[in-house]
Structures are given as structure tokens and as C-alpha cells.
N, C-alpha and C. Protein backbone atom coordinates (compact mmCIF):
# COMPACT_ATOMS: atom_id res chain seq x y z
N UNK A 1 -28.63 -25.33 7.91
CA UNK A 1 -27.77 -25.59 6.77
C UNK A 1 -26.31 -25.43 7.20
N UNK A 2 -25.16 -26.08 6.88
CA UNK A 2 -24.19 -26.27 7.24
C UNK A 2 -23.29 -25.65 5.59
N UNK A 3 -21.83 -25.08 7.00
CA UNK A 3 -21.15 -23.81 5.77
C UNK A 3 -20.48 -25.14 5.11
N UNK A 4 -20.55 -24.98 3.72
CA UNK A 4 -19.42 -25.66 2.62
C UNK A 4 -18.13 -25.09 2.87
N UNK A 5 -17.24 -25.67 2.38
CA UNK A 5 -15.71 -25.16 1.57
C UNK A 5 -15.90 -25.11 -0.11
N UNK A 6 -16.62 -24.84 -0.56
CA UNK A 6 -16.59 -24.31 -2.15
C UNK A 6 -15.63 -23.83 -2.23
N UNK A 7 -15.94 -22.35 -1.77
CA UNK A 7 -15.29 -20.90 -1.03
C UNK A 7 -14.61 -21.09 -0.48
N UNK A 8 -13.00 -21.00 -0.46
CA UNK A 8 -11.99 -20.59 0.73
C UNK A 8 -12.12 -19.57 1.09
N UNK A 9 -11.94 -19.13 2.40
CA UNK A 9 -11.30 -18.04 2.56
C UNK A 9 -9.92 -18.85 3.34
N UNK A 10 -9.15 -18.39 2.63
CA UNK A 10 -7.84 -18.93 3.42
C UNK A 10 -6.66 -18.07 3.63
N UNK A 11 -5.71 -17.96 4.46
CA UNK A 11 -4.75 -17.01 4.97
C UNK A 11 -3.37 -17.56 5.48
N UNK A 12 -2.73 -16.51 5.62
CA UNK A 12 -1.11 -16.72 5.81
C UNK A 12 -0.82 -15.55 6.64
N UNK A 13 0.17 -15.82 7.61
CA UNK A 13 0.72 -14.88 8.73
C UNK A 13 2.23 -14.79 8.07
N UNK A 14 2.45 -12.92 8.07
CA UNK A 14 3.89 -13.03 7.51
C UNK A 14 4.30 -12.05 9.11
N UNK A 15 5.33 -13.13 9.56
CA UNK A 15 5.83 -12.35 10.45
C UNK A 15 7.20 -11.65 10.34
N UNK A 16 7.30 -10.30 10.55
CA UNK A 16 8.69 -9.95 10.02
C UNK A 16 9.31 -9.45 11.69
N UNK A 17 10.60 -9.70 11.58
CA UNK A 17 10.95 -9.56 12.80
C UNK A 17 12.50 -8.90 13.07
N UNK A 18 12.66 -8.02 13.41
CA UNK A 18 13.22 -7.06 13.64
C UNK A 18 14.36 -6.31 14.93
N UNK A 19 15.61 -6.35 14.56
CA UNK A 19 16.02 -7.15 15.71
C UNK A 19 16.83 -5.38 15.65
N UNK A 20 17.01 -4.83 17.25
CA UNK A 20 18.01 -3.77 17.17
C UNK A 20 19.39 -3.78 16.92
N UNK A 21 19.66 -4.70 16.70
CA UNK A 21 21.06 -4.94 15.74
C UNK A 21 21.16 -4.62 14.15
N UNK A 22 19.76 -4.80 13.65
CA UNK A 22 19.58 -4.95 12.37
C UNK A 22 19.34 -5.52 11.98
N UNK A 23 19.55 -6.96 12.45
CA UNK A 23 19.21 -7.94 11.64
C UNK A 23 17.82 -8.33 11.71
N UNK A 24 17.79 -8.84 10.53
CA UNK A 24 16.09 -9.13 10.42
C UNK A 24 15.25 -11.12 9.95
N UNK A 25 14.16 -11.12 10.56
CA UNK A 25 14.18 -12.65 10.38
C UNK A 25 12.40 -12.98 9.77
N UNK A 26 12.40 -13.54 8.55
CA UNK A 26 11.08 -13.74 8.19
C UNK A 26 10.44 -14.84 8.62
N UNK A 27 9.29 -15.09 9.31
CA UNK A 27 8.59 -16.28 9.23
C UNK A 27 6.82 -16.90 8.44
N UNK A 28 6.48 -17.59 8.37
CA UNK A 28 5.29 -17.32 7.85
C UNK A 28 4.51 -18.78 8.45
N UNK A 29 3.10 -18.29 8.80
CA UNK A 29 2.51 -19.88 9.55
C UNK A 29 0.84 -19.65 8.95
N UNK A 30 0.51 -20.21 8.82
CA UNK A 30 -1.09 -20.53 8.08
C UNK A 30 -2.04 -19.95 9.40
N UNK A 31 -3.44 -19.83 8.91
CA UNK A 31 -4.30 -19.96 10.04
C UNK A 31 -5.46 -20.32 9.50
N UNK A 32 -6.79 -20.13 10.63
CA UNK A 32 -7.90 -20.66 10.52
C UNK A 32 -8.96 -19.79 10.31
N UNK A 33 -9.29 -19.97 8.99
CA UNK A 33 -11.01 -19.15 9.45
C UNK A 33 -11.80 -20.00 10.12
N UNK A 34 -12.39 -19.50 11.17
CA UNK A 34 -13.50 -19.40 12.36
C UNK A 34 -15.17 -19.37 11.61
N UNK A 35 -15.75 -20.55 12.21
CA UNK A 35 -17.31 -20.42 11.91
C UNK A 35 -17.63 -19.33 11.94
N UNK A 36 -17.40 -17.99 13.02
CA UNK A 36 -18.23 -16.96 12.99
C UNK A 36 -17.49 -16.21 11.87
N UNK A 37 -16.15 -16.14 11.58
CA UNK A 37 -16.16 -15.12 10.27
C UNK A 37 -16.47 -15.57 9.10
N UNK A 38 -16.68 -16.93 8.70
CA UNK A 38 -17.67 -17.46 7.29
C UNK A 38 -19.29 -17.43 7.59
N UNK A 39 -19.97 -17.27 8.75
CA UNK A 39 -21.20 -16.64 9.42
C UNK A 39 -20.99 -15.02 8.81
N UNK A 40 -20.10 -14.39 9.43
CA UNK A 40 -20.30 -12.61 9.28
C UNK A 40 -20.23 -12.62 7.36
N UNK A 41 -19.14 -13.34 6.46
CA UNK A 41 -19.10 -13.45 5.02
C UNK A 41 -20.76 -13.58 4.65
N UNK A 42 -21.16 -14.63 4.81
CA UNK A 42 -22.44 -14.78 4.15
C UNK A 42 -23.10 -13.99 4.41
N UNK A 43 -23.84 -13.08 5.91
CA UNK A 43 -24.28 -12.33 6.42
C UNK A 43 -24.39 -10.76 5.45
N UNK A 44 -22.73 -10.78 5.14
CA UNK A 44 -22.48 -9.31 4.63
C UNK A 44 -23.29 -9.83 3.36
N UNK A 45 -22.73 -10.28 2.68
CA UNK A 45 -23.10 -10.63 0.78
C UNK A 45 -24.85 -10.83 1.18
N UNK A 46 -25.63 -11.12 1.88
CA UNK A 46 -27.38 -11.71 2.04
C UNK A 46 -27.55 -10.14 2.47
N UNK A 47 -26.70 -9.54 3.31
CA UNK A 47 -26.95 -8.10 3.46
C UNK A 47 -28.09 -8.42 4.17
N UNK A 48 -27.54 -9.57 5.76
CA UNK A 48 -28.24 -9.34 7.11
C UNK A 48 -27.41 -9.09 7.74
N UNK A 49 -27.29 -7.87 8.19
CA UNK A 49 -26.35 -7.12 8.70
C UNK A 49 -27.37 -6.76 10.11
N UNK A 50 -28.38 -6.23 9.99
CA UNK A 50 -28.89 -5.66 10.70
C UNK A 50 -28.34 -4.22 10.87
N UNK A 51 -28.94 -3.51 12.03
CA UNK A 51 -28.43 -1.79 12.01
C UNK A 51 -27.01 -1.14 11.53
N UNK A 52 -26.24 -1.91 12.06
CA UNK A 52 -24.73 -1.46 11.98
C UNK A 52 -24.32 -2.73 11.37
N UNK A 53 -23.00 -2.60 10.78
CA UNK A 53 -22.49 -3.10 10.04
C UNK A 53 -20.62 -3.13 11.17
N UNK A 54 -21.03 -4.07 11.33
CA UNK A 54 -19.85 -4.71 12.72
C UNK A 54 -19.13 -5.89 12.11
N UNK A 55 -19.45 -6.26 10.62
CA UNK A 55 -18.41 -7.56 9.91
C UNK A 55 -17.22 -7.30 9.34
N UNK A 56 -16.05 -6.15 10.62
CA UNK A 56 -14.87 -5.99 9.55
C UNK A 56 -13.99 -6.23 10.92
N UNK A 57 -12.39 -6.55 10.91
CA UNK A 57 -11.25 -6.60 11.09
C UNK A 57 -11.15 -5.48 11.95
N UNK A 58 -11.13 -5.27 13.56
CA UNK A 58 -10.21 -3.79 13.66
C UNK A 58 -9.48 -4.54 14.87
N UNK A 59 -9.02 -5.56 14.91
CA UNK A 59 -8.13 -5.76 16.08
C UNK A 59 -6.60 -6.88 15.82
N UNK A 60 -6.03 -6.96 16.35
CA UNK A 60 -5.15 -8.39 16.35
C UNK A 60 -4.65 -9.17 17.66
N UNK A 61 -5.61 -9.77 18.31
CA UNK A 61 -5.16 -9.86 19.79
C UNK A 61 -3.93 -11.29 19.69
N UNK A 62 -2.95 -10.90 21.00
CA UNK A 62 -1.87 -12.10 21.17
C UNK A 62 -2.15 -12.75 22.29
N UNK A 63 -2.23 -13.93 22.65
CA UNK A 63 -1.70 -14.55 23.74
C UNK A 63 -0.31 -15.50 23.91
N UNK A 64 -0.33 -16.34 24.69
CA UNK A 64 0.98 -16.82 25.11
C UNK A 64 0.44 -18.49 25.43
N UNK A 65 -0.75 -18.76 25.64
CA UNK A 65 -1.45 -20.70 25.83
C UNK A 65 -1.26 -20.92 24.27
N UNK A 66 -0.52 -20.70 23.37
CA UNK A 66 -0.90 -21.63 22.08
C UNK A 66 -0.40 -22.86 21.62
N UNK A 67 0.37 -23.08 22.86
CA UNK A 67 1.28 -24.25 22.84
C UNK A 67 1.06 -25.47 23.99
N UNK A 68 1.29 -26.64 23.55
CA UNK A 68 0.81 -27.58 24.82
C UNK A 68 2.41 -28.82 24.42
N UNK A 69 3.36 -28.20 25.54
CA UNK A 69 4.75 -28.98 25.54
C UNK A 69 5.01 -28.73 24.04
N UNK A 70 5.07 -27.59 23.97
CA UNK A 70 6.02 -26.72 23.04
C UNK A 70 5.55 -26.89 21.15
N UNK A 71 4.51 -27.85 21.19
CA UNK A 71 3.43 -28.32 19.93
C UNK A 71 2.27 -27.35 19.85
N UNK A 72 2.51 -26.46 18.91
CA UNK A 72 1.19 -25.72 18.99
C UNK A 72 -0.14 -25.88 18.89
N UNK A 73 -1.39 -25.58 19.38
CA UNK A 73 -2.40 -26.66 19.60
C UNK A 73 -3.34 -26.50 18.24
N UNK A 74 -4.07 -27.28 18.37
CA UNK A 74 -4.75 -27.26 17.08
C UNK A 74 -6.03 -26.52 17.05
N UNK A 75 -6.41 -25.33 16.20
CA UNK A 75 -7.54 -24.54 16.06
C UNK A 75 -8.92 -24.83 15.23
N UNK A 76 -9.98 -25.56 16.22
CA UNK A 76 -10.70 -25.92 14.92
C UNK A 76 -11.78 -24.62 15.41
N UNK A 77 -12.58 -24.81 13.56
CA UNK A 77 -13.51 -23.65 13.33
C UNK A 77 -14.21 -23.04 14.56
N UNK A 78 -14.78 -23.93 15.68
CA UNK A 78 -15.60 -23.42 16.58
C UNK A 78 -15.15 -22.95 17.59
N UNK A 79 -13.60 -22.42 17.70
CA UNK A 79 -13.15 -21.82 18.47
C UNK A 79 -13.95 -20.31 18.89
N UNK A 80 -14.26 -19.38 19.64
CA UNK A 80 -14.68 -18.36 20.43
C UNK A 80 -13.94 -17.56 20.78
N UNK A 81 -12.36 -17.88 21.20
CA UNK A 81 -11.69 -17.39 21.96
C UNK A 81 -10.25 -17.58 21.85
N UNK A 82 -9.15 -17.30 22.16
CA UNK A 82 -7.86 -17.69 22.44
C UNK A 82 -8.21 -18.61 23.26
N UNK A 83 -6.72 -19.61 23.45
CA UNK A 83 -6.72 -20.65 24.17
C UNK A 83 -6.32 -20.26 25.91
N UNK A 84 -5.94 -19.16 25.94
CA UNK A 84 -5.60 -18.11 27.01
C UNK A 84 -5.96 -16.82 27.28
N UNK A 85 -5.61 -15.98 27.90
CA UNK A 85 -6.71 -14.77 27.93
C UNK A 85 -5.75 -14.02 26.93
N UNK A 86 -5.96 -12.94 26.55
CA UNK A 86 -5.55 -11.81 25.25
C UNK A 86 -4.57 -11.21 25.81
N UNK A 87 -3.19 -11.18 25.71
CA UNK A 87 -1.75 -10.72 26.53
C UNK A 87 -1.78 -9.01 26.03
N UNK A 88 -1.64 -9.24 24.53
CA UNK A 88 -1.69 -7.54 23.55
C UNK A 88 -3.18 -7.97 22.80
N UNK A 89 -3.42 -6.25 22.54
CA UNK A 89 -4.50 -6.43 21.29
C UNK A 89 -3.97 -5.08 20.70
N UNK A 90 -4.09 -5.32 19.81
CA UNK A 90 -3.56 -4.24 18.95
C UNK A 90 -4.84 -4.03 17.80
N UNK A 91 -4.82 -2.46 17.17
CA UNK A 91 -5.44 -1.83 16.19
C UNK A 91 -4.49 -2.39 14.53
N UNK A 92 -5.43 -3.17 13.71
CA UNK A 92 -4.94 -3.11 12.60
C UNK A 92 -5.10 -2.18 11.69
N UNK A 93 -4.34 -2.42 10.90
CA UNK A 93 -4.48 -1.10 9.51
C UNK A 93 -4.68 -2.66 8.50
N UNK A 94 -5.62 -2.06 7.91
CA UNK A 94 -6.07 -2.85 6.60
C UNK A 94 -5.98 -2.32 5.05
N UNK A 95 -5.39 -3.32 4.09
CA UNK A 95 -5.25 -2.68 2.75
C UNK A 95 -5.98 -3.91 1.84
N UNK A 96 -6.65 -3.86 0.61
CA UNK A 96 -6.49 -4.92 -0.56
C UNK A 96 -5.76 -5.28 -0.78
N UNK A 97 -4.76 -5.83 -1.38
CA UNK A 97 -3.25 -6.07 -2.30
C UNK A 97 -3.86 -5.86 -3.53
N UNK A 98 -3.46 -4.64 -3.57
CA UNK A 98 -3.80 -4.12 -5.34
C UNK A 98 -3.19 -5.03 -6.74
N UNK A 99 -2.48 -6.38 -6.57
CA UNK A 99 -1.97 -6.93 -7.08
C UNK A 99 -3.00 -8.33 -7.21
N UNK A 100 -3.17 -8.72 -5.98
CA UNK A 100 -4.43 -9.43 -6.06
C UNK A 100 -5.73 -8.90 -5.26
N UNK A 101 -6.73 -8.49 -6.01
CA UNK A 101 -8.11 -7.69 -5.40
C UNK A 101 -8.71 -8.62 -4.67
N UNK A 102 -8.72 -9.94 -4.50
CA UNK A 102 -9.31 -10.84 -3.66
C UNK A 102 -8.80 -10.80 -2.54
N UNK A 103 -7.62 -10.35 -2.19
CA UNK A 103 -6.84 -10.30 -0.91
C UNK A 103 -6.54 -9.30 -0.22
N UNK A 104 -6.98 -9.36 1.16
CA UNK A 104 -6.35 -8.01 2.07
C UNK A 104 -5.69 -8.71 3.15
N UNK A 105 -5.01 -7.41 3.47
CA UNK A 105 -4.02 -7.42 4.62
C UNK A 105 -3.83 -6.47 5.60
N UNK A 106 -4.04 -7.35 6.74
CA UNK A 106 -4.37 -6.78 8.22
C UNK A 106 -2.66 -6.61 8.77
N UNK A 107 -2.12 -5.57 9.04
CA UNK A 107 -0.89 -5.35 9.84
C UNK A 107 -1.26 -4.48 11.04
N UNK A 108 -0.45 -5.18 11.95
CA UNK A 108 -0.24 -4.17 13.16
C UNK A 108 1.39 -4.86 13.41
N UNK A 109 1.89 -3.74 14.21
CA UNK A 109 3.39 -3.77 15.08
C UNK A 109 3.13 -4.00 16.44
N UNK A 110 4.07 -4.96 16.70
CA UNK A 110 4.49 -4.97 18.42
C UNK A 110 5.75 -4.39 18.41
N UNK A 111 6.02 -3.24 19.00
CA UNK A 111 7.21 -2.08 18.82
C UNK A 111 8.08 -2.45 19.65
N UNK A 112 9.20 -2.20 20.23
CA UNK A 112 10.07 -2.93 20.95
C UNK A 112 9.41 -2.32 21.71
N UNK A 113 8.74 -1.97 23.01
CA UNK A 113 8.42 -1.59 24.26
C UNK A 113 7.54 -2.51 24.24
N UNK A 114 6.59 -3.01 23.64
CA UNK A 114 5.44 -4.04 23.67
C UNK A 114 5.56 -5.74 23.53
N UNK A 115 4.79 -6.15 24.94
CA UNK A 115 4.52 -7.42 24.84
C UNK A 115 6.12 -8.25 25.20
N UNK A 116 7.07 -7.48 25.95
CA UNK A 116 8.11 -8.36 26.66
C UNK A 116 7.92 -8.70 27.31
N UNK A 117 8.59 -10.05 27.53
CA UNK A 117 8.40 -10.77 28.14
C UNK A 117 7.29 -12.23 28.31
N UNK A 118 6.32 -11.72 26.96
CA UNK A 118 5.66 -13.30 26.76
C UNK A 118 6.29 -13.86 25.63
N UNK A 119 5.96 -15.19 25.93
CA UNK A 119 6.57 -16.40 25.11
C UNK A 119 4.67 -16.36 24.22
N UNK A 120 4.73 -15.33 23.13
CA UNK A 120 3.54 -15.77 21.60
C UNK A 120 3.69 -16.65 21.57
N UNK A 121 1.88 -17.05 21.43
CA UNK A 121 1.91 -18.20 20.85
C UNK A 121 1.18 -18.99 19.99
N UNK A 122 0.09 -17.32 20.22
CA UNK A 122 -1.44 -17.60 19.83
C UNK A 122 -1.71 -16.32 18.99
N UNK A 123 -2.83 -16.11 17.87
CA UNK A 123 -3.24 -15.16 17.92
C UNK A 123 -4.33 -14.80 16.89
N UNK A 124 -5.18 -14.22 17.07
CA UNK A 124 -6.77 -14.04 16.63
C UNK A 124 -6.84 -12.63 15.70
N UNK A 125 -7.17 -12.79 14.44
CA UNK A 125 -8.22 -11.17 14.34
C UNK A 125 -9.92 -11.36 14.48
N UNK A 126 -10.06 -10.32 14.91
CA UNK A 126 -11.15 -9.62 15.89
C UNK A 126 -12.18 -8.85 15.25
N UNK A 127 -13.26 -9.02 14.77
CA UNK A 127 -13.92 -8.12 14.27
C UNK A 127 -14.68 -7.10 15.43
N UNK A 128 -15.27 -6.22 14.52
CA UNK A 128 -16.17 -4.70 15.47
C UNK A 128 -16.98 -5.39 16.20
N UNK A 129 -17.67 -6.60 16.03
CA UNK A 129 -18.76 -7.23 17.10
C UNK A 129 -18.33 -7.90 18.13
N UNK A 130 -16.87 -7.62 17.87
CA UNK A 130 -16.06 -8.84 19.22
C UNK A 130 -16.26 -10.31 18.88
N UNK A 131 -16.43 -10.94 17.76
CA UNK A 131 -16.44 -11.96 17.46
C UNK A 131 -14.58 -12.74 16.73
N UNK A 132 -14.46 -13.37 17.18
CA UNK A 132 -12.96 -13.64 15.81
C UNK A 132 -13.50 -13.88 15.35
N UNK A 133 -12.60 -13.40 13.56
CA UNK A 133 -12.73 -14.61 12.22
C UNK A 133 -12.37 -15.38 12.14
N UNK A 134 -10.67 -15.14 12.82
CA UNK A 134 -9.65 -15.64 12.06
C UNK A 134 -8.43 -16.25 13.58
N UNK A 135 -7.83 -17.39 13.36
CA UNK A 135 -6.93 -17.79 14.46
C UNK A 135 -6.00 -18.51 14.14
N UNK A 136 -4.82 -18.32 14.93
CA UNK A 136 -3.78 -19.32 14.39
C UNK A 136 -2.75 -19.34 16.27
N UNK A 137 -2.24 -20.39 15.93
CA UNK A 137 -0.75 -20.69 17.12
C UNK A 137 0.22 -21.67 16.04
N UNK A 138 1.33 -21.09 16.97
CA UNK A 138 2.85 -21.11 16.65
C UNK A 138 3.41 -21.20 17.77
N UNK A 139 4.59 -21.76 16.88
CA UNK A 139 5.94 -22.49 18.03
C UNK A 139 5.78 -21.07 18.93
N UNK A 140 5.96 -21.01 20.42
CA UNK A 140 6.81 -20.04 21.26
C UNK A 140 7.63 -19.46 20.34
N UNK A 141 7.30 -17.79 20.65
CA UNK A 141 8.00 -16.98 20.13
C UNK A 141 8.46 -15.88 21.33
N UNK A 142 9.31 -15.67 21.64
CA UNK A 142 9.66 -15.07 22.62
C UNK A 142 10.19 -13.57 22.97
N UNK A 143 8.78 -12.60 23.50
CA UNK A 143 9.08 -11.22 22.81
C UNK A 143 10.05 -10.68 23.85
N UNK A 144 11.34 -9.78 22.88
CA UNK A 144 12.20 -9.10 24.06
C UNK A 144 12.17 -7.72 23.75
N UNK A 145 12.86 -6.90 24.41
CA UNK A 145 12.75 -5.39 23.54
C UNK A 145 13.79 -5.61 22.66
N UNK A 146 14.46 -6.44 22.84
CA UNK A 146 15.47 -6.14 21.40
C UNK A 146 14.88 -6.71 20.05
N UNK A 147 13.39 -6.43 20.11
CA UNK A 147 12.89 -6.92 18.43
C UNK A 147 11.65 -6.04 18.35
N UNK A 148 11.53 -6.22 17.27
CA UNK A 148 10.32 -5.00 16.81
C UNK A 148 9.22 -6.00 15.57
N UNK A 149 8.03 -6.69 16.04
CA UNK A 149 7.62 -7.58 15.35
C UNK A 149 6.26 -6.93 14.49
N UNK A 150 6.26 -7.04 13.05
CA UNK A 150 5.49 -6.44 12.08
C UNK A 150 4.62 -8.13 11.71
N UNK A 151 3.19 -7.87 11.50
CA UNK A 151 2.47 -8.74 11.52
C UNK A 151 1.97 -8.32 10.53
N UNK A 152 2.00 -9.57 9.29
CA UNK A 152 1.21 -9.15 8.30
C UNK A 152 0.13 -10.34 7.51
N UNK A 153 -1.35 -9.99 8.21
CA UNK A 153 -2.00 -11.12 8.30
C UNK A 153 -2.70 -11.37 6.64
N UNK A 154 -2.63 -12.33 5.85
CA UNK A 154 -2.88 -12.16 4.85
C UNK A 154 -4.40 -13.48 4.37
N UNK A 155 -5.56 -12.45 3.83
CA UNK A 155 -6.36 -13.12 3.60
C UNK A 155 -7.15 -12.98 2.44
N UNK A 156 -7.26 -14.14 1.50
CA UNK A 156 -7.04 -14.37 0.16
C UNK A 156 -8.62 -15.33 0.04
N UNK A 157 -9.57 -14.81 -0.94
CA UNK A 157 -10.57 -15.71 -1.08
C UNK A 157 -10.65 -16.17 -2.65
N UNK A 158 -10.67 -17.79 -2.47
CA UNK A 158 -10.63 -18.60 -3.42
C UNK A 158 -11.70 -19.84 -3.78
């Protein structure tokens, strides 16, 4: 049986970006849910989970391949992997948005000591089974220590 779109799950990347001057710069870019995290959705709700229960969010990995001549490449569902190997992975902190209960949000920081020197370009959340849900690429973003980048991955089911 093949997954519908009835059901969105659909999402938005808020990137906030943080510059040691002060100044500060918002961006925001869409992404993709991944066959395997609408696989782990149905899984949880049929409650085939099996022993452990490995269908949640604890990572945010970056790479730097998300671009092909500066066009970011295109992510379809059956992606597995970044388009490059994983540059950062970082631990998210996860909340609901108590404003809308259908939606949570995955943040992690790249602190100014982290991840200088790649040109972002890519980037995945990761569930406990090592599977992604979720993926997206963007223009080159180019990390220096003079920025401090807050990731705030937002995912909304409709």
C-alpha cells in the first residue's frame, strides 16, 4: 500500500542568525518529510513499534553537498541520507507550540566555535533509529565564528 498526502506533515526551517556585532538576520526555507518518517508516523499511531520505541527526533545533522552550482538540490521522499557526509550533528531540544498543539519544534545552536568554515547547505533531522524524517538544502550558507546560528525546525501536521 502506498503513503497518501491526506495528512501533511509539513515544516519550515527558521533560521536565526546571529552576528558578534549584534546584528541579527532571519531566514526561513521549507523542507521535506522523508518516506521513513511518514513510515515511523503510521507505525507509532498502529502501535508497531516493536520493543523500543526509537520514532522520535534527537538529532539535527549539517552538511555542506546541498548545492549543485550554487542551486540547491532537490530532496525527494526516498532520500536515506544527506547528499554529503554529516559535517555537525547536533542534539535537539524539542517543544509543542502550546499555541498550536499540532506543532513541535526541534532547536539546536551552532555556537560561534562550531562548524567554521563550511559553506551549509544541507540538513536532516534524525530520529533514535538513525533513520531521517525530515530534510531540506539551501543556498550556501557560510559558517564563520563571527555568527552564532539558532535552528528552529518547525513541524506542523495538517
Amino acid at each position: 500500500m502506498e503513503t497518501t498526502d491526506s495528512i501533511k506533515a509539513k515544516g519550515e526551517v527558521e533560521i536565526i542568525i546571529e552576528y558578534n556585532d549584534g546584528n541579527k538576520e532571519i531566514r526561513h526555507i521549507k523542507n521535506a518529510v522523508l518516506r521513513k518518517g511518514r513510515e515511523a508516523l503510521a507505525a507509532s499511531l498502529a502501535n508497531e513499534i516493536g520493543n523500543t520505541f526509537d520514532f522520535f527526533i534527537v538529532r539535527m545533522l549539517f552538511g555542506d553537498n546541498g548545492t549543485s552550482g550554487g542551486v540547491p538540490k532537490s530532496v525527494n521522499s526516498e532520500r536515506t541520507g544527506l547528499f554529503g557526509t554529516t559535517k555537525v550533528s547536533k542534539v535537539v531540544v524539542s517543544q509543542i507550540n502550546s499555541a498550536i498543539p499540532s506543532q513541535v519544534v526541534f532547536t539546536s545552536v551552532l555556537t560561534f566555535s562550531e562548524g567554521n568554515g563550511l559553506a551549509l547547505s544541507e540538513m536532516a533531522l534524525q530520529m533514535n533509529n538513525n533513520e531521517l524524517y525530515s530534510m531540506t538544502t539551501f543556498a550556501d550558507l557560510n559558517k564563520t565564528s563571527s555568527m552564532q546560528i539558532t535552528w528552529n525546525w518547525n513541524l506542523s501536521f495538517v
